[in-house]
PDB file of N, CA and C in Angstrom:
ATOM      1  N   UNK A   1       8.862  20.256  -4.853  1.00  0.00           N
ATOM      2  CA  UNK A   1       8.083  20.826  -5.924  1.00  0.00           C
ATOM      3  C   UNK A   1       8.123  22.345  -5.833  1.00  0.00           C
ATOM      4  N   UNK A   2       7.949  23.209  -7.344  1.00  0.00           N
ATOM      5  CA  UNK A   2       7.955  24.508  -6.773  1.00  0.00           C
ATOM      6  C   UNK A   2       7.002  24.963  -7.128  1.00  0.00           C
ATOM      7  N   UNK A   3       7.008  26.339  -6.576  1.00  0.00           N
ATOM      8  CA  UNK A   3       5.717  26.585  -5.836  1.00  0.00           C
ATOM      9  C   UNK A   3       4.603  27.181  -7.110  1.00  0.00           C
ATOM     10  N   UNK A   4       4.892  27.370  -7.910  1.00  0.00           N
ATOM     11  CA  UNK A   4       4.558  27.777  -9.360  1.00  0.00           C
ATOM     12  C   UNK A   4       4.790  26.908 -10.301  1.00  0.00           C
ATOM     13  N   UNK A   5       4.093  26.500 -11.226  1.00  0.00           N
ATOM     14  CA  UNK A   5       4.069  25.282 -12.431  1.00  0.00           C
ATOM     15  C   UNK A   5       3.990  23.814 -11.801  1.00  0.00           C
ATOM     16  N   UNK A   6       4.978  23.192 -12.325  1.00  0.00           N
ATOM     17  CA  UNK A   6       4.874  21.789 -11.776  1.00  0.00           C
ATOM     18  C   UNK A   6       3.893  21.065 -12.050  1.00  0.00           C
ATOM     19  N   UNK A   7       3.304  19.918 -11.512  1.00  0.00           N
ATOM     20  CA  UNK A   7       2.292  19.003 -11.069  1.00  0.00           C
ATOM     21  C   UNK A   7       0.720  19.607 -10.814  1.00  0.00           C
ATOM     22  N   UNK A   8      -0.294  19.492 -11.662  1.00  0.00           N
ATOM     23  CA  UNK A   8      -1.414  19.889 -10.702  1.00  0.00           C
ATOM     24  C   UNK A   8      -2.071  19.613  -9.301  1.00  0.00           C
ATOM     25  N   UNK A   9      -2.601  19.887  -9.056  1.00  0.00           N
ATOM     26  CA  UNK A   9      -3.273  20.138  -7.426  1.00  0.00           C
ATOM     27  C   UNK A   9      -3.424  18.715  -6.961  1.00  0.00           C
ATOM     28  N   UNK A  10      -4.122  18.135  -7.841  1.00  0.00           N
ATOM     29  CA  UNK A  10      -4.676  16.519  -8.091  1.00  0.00           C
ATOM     30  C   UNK A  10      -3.702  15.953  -7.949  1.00  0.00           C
ATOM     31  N   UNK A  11      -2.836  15.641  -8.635  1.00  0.00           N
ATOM     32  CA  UNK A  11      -0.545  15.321  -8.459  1.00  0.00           C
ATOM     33  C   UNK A  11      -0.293  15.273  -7.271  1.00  0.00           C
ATOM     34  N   UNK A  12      -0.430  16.676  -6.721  1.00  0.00           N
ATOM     35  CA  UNK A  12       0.473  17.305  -5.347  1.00  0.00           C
ATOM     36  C   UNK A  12      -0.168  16.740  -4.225  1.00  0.00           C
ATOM     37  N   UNK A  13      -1.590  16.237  -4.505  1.00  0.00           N
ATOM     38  CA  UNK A  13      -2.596  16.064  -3.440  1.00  0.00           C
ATOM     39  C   UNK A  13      -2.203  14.327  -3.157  1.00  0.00           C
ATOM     40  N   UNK A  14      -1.833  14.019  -4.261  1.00  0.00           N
ATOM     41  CA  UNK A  14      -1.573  12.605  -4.175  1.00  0.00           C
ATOM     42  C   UNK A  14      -0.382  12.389  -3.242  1.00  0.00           C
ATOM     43  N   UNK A  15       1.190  12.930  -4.016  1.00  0.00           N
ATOM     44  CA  UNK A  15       1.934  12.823  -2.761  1.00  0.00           C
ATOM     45  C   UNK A  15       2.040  13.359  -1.544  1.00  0.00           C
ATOM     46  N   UNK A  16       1.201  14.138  -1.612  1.00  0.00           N
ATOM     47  CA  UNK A  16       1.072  14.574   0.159  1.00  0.00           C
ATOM     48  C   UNK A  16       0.190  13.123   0.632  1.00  0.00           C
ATOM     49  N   UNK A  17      -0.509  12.762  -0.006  1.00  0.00           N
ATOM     50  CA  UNK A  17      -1.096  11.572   1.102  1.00  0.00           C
ATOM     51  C   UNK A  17      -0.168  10.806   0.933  1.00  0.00           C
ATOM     52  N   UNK A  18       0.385  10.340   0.459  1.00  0.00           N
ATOM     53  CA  UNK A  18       1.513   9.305   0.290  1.00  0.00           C
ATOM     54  C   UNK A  18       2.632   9.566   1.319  1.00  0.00           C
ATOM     55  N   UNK A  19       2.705  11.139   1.598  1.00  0.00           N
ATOM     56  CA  UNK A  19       3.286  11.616   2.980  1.00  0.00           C
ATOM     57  C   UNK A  19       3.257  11.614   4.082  1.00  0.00           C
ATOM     58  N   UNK A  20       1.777  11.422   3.924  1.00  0.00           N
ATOM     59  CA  UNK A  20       1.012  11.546   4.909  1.00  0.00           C
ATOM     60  C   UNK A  20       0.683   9.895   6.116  1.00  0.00           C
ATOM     61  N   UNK A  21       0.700   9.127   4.655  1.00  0.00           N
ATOM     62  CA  UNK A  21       0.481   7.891   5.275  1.00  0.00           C
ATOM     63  C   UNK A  21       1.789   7.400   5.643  1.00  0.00           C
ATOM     64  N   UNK A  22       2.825   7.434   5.190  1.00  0.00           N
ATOM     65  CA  UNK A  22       3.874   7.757   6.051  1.00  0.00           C
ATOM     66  C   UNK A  22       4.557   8.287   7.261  1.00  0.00           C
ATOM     67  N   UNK A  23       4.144   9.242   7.541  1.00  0.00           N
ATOM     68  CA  UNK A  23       4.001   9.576   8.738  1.00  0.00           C
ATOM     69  C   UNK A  23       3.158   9.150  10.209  1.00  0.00           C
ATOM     70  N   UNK A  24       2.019   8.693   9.239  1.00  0.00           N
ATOM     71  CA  UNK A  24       0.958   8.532  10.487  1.00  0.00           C
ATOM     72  C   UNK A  24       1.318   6.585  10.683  1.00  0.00           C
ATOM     73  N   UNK A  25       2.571   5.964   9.990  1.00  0.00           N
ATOM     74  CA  UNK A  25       2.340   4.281   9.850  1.00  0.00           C
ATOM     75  C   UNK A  25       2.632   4.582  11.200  1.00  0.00           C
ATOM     76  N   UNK A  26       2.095   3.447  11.874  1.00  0.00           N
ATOM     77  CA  UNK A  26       2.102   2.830  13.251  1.00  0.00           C
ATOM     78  C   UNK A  26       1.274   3.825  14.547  1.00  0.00           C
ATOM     79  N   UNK A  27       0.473   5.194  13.908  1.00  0.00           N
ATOM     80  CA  UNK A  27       0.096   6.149  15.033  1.00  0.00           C
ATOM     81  C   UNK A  27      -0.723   5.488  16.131  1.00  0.00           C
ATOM     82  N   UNK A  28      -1.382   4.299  16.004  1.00  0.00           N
ATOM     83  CA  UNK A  28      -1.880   4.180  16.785  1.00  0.00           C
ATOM     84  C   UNK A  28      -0.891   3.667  18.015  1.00  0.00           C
ATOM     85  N   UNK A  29       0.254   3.225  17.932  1.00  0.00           N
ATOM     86  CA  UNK A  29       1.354   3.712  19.075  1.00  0.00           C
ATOM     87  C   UNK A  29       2.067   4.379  19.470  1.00  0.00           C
ATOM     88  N   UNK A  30       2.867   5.248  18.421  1.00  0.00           N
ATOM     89  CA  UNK A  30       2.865   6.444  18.690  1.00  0.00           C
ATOM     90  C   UNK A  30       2.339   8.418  18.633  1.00  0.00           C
ATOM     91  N   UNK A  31       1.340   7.842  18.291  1.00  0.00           N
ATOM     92  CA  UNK A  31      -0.179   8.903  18.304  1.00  0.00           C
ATOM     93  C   UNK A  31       0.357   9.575  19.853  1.00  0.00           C
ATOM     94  N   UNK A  32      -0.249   8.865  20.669  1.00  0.00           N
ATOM     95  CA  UNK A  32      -0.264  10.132  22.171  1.00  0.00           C
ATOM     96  C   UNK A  32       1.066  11.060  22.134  1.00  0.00           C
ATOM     97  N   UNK A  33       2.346  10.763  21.788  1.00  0.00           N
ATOM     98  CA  UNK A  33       3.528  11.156  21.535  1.00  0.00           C
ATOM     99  C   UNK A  33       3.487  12.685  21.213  1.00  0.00           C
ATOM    100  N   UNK A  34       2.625  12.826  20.434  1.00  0.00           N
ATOM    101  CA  UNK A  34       2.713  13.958  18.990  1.00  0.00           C
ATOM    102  C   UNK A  34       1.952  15.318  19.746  1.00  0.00           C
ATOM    103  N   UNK A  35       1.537  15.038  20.919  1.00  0.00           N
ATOM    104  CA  UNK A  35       1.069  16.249  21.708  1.00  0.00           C
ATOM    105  C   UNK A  35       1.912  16.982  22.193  1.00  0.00           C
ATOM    106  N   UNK A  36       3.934  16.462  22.518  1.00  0.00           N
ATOM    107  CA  UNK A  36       5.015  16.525  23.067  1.00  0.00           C
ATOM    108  C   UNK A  36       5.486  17.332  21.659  1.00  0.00           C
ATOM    109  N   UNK A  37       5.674  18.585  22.095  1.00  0.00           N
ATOM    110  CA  UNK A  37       6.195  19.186  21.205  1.00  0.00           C
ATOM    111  C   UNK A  37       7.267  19.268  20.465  1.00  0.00           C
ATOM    112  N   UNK A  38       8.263  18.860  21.379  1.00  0.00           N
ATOM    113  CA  UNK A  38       9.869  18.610  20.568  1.00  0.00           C
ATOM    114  C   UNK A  38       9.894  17.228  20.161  1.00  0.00           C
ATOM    115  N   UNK A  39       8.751  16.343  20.339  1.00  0.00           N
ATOM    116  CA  UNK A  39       9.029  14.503  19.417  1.00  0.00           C
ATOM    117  C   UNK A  39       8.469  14.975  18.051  1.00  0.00           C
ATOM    118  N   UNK A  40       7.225  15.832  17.988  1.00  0.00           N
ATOM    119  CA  UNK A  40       6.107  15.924  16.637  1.00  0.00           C
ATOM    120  C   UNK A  40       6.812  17.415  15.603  1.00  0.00           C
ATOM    121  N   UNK A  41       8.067  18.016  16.120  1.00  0.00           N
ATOM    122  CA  UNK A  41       8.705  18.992  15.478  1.00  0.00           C
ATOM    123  C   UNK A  41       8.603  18.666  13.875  1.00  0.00           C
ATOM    124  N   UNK A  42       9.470  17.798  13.371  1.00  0.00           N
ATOM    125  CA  UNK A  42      10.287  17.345  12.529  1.00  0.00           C
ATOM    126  C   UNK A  42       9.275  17.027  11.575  1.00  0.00           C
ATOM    127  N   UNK A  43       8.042  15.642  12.225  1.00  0.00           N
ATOM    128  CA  UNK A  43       6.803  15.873  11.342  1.00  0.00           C
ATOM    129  C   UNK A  43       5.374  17.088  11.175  1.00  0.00           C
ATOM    130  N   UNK A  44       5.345  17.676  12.246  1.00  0.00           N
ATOM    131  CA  UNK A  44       4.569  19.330  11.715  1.00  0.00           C
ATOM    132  C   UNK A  44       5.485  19.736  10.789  1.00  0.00           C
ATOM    133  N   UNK A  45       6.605  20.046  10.494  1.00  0.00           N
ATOM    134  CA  UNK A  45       7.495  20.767   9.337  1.00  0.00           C
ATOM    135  C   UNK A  45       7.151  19.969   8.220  1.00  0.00           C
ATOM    136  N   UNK A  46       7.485  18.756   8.088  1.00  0.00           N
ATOM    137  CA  UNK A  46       6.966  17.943   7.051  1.00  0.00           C
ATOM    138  C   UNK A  46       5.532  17.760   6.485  1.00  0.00           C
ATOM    139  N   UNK A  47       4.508  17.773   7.077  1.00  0.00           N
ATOM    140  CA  UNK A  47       3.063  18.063   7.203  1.00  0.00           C
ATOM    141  C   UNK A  47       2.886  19.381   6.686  1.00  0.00           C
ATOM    142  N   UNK A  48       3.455  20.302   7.254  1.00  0.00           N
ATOM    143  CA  UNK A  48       2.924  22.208   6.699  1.00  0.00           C
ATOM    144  C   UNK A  48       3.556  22.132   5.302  1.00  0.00           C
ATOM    145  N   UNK A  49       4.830  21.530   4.891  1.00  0.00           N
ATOM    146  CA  UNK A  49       5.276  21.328   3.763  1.00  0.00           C
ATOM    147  C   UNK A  49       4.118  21.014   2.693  1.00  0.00           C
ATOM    148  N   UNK A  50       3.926  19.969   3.111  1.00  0.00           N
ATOM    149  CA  UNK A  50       2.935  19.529   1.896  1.00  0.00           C
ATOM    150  C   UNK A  50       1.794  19.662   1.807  1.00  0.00           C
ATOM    151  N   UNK A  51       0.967  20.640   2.974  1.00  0.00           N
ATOM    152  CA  UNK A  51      -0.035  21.158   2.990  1.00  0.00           C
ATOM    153  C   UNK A  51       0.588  22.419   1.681  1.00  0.00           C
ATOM    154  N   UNK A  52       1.445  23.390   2.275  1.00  0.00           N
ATOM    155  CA  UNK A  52       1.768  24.593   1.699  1.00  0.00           C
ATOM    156  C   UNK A  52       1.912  24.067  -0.389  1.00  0.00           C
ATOM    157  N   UNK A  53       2.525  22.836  -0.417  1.00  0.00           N
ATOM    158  CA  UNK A  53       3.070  22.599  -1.517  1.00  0.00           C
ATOM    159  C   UNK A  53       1.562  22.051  -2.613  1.00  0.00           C
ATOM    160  N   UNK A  54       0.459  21.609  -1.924  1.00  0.00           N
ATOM    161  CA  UNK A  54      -0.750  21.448  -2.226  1.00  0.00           C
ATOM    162  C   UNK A  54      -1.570  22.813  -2.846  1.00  0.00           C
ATOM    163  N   UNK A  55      -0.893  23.563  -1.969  1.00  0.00           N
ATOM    164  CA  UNK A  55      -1.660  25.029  -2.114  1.00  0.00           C
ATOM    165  C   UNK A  55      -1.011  25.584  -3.028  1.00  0.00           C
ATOM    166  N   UNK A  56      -0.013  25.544  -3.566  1.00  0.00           N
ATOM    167  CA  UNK A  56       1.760  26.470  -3.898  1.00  0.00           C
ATOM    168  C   UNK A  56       1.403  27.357  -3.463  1.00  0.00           C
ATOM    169  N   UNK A  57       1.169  27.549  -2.334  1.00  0.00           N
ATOM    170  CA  UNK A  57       1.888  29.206  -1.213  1.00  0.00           C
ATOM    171  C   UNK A  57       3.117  29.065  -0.709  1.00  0.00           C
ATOM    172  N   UNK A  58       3.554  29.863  -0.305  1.00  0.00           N
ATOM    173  CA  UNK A  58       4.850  30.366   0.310  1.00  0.00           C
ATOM    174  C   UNK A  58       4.901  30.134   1.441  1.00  0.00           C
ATOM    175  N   UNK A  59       5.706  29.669   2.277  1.00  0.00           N
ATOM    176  CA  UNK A  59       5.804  29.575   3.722  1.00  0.00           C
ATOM    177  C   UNK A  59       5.028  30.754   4.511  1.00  0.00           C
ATOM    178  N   UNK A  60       5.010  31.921   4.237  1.00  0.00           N
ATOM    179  CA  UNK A  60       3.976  32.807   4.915  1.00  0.00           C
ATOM    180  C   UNK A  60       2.837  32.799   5.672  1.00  0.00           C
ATOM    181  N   UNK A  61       2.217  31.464   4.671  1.00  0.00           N
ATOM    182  CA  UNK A  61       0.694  31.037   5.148  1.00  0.00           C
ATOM    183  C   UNK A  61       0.854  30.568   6.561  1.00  0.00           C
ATOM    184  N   UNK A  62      -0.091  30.769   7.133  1.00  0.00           N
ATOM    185  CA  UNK A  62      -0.114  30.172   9.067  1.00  0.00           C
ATOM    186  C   UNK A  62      -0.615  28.314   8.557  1.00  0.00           C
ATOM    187  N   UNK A  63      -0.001  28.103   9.662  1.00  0.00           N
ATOM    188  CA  UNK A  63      -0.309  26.595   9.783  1.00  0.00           C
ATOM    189  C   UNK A  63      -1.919  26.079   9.839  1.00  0.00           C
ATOM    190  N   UNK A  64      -2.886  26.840  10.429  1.00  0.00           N
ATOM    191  CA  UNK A  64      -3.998  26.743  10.458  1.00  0.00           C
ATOM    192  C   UNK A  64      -4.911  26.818   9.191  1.00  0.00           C
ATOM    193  N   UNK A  65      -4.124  27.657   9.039  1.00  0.00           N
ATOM    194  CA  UNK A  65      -5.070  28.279   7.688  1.00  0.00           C
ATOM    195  C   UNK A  65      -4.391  27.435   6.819  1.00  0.00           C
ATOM    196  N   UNK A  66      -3.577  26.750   6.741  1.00  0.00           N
ATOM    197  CA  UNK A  66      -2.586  25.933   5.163  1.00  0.00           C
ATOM    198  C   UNK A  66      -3.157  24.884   5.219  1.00  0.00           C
ATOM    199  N   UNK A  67      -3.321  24.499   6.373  1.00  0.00           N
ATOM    200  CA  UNK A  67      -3.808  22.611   6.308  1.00  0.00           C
ATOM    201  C   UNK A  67      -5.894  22.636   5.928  1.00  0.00           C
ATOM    202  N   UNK A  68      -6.410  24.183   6.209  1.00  0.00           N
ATOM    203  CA  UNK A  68      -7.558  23.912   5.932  1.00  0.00           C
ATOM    204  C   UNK A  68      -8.019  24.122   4.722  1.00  0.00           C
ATOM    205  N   UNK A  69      -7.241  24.969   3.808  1.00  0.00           N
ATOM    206  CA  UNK A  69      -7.385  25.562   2.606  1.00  0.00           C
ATOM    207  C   UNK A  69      -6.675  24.506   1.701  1.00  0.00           C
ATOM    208  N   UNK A  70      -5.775  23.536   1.734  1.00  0.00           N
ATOM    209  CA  UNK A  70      -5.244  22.247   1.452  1.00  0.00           C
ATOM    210  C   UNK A  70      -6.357  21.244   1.536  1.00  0.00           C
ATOM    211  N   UNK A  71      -7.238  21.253   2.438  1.00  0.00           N
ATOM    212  CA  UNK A  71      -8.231  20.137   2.940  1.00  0.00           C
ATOM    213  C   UNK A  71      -7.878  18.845   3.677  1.00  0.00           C
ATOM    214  N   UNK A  72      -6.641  18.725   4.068  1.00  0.00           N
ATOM    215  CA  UNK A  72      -6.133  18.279   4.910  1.00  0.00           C
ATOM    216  C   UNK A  72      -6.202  18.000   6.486  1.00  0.00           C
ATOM    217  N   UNK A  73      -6.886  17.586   7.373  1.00  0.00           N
ATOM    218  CA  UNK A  73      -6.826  17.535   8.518  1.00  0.00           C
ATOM    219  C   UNK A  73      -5.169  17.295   9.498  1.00  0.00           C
ATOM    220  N   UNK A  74      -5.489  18.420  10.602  1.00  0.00           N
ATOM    221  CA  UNK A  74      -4.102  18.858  11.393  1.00  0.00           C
ATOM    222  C   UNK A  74      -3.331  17.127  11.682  1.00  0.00           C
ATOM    223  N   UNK A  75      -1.949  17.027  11.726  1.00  0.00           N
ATOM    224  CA  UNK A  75      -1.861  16.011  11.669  1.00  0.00           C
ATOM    225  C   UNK A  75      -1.736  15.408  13.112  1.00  0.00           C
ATOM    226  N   UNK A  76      -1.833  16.075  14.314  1.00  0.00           N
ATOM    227  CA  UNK A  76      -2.540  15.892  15.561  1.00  0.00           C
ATOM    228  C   UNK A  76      -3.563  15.168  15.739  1.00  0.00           C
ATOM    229  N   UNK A  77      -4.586  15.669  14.833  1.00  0.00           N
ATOM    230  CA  UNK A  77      -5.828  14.878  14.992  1.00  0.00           C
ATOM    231  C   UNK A  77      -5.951  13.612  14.380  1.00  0.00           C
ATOM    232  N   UNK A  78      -5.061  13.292  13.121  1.00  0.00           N
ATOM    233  CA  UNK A  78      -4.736  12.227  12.422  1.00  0.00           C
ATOM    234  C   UNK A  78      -4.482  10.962  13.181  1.00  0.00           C
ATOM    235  N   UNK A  79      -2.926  12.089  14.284  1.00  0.00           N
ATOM    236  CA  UNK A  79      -2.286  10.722  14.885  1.00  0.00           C
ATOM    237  C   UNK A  79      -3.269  10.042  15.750  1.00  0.00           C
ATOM    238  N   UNK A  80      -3.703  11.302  16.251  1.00  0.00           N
ATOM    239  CA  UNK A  80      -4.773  10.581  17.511  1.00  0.00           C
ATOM    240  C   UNK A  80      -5.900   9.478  16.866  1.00  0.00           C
ATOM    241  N   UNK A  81      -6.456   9.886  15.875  1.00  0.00           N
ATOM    242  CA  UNK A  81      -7.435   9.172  15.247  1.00  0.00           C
ATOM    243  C   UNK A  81      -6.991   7.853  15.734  1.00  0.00           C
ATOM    244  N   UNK A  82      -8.424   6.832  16.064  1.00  0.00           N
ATOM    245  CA  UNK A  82      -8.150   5.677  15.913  1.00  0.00           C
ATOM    246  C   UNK A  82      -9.408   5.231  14.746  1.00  0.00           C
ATOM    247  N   UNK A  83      -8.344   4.347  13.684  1.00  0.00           N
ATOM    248  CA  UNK A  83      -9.580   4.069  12.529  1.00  0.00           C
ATOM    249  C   UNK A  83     -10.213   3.047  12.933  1.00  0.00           C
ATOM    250  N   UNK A  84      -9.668   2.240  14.303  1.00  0.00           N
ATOM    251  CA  UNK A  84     -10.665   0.836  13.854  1.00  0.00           C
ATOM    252  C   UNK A  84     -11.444   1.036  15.350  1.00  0.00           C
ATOM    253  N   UNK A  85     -11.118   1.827  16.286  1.00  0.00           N
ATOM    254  CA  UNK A  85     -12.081   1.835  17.384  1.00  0.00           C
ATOM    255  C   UNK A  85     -13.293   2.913  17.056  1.00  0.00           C
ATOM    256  N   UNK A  86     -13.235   3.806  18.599  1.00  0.00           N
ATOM    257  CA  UNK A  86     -14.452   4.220  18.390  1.00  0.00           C
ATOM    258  C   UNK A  86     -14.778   6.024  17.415  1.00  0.00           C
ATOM    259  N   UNK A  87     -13.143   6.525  17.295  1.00  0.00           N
ATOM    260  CA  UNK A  87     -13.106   7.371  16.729  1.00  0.00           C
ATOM    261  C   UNK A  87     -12.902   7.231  14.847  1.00  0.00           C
ATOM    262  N   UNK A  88     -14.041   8.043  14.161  1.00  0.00           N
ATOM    263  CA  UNK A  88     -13.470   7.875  13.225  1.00  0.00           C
ATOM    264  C   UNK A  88     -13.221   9.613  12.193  1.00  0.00           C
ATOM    265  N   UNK A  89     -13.722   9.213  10.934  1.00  0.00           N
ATOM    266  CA  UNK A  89     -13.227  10.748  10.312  1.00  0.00           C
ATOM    267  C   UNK A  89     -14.604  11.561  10.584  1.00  0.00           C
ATOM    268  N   UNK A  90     -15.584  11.253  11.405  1.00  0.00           N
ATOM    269  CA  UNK A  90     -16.739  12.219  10.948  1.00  0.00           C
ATOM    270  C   UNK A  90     -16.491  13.189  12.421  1.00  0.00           C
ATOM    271  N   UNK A  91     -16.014  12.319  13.435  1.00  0.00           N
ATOM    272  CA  UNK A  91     -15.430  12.611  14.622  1.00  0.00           C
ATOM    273  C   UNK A  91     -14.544  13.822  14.741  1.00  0.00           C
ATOM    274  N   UNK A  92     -13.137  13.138  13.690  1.00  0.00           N
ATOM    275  CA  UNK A  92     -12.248  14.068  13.736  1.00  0.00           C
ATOM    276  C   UNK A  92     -12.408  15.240  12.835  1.00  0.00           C
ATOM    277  N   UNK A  93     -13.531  15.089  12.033  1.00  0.00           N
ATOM    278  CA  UNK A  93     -13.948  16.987  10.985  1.00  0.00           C
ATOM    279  C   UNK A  93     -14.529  17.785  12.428  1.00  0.00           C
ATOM    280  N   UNK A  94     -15.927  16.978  13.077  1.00  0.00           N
ATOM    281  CA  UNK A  94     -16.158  17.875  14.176  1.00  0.00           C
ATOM    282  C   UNK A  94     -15.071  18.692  15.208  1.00  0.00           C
ATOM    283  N   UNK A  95     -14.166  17.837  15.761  1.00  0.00           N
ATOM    284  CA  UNK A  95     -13.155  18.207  16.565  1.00  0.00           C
ATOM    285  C   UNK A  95     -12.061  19.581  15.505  1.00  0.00           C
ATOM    286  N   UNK A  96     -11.858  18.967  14.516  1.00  0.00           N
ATOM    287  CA  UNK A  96     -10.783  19.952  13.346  1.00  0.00           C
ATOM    288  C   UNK A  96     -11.877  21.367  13.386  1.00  0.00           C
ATOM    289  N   UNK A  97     -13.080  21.021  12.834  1.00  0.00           N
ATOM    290  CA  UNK A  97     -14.142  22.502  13.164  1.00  0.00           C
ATOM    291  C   UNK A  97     -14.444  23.028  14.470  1.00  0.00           C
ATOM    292  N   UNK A  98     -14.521  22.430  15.296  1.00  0.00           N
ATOM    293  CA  UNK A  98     -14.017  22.917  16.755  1.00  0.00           C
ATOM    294  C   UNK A  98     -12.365  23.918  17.015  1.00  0.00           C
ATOM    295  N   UNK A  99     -11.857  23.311  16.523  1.00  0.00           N
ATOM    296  CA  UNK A  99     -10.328  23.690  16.537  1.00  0.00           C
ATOM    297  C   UNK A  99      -9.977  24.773  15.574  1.00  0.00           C
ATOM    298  N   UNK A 100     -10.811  24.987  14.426  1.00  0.00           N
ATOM    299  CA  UNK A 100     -11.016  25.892  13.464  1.00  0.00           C
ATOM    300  C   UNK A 100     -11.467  27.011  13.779  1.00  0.00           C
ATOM    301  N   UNK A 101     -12.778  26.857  14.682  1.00  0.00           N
ATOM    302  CA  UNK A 101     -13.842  27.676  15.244  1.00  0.00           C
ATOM    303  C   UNK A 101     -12.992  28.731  16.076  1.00  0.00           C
ATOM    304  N   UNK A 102     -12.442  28.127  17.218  1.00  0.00           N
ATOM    305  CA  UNK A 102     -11.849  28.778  18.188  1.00  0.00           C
ATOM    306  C   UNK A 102     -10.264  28.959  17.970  1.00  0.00           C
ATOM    307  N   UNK A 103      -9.707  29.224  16.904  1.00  0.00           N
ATOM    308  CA  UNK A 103      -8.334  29.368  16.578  1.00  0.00           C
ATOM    309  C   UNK A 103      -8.258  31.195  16.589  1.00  0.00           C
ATOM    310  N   UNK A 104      -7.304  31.264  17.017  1.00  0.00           N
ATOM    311  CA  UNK A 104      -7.159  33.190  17.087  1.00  0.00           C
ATOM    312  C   UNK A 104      -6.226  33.186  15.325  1.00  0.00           C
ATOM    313  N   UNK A 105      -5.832  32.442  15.008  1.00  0.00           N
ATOM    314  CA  UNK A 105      -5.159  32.236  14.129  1.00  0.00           C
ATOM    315  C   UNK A 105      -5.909  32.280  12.589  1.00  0.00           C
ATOM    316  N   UNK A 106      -5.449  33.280  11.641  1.00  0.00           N
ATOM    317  CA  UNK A 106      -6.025  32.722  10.375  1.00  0.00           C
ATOM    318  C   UNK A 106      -7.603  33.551  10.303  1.00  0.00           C
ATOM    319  N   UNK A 107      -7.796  34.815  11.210  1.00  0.00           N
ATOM    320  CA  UNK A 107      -9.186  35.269  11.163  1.00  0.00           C
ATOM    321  C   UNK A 107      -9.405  35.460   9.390  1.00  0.00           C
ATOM    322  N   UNK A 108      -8.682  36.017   8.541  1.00  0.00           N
ATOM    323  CA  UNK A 108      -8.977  36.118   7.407  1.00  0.00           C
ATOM    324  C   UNK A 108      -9.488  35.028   6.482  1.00  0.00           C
ATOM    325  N   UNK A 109      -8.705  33.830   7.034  1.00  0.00           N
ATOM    326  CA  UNK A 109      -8.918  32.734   5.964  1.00  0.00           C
ATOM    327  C   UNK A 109     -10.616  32.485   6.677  1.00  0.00           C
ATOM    328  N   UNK A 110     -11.061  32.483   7.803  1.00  0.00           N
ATOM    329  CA  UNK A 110     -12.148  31.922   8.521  1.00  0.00           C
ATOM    330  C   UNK A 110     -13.238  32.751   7.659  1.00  0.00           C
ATOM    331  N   UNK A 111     -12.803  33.958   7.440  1.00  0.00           N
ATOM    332  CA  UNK A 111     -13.741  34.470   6.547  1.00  0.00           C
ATOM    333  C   UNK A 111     -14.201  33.963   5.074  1.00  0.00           C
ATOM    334  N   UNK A 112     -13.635  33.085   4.839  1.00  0.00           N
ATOM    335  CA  UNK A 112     -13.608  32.657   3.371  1.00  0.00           C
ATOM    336  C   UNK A 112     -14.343  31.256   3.728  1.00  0.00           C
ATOM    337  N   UNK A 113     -13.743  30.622   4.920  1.00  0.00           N
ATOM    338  CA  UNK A 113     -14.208  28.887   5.140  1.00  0.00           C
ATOM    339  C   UNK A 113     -14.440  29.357   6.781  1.00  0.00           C
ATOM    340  N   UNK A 114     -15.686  29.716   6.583  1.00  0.00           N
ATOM    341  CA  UNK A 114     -16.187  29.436   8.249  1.00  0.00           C
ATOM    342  C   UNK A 114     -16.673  27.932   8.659  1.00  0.00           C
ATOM    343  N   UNK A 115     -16.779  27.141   7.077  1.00  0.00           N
ATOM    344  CA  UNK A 115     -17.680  25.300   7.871  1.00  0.00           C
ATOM    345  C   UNK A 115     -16.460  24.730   6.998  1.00  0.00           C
ATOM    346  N   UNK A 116     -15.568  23.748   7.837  1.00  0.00           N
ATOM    347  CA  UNK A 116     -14.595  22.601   6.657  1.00  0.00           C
ATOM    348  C   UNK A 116     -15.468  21.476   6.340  1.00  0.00           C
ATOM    349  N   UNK A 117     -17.111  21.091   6.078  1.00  0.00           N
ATOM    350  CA  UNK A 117     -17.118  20.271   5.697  1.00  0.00           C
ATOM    351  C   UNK A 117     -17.762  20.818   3.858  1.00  0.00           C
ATOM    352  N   UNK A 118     -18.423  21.773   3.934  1.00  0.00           N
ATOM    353  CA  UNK A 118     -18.084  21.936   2.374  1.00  0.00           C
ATOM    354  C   UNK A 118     -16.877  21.863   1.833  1.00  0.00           C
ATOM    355  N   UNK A 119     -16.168  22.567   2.388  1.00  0.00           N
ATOM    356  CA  UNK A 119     -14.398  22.790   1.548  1.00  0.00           C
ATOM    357  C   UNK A 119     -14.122  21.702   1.738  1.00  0.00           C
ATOM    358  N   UNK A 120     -14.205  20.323   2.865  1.00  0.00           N
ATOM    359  CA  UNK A 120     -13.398  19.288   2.690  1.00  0.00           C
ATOM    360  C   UNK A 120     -13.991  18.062   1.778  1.00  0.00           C
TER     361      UNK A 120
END
């Protein structure tokens, strides 16, 4: 998609989850994996994609700041998620705002979204 015209937000938001759930089929076995930086390469590129393509920004944007301004949770925390045990999504916003909180990354955007559960 490009990064100007196209599909609205609502559109773009759709196939990114459709991306998304793709990526994450089967995490609950290979979830621990995705902490290994050269296995989870290929899908962070794919993930910042369609965070960025949600937003239509330009590759410029930091990874931190794309997936929160998207409303998207990091897809780290995704894989790890387990939906049917004891972790679920209210879990993983605390941990993503934890991870938000203390990011050196993205001080500007933090100024705009210091809490992701309004924005999300």
């Amino acid at each position: 998609m490009a990064n100007t015209g196209g599909p609205r937000q609502r559109s773009r938001r759709l196939i990114c989850n459709v991306v998304q759930s793709m990526l994450l089929y089967a995490s609950s076995i290979w979830g621990p994996a995705i902490r290994i930086p050269s296995y989870s390469r290929k899908c962070r590129a794919s993930y910042r994609r369609c965070a960025l393509r949600v937003l239509c920004a330009f590759r410029t944007v930091l990874d931190d700041a794309a997936v929160v301004l998207a409303g998207i949770p990091p897809l780290k925390l995704l894989a790890t998620e387990d939906r049917i045990a004891a972790r679920n999504r209210e879990a993983t916003l605390e941990e993503w705002q934890a991870r938000w909180a203390s990011s050196p990354n993205g001080s500007w955007t933090k100024r705009i979204v210091p809490d992701l559960r309004p924005w999300v």
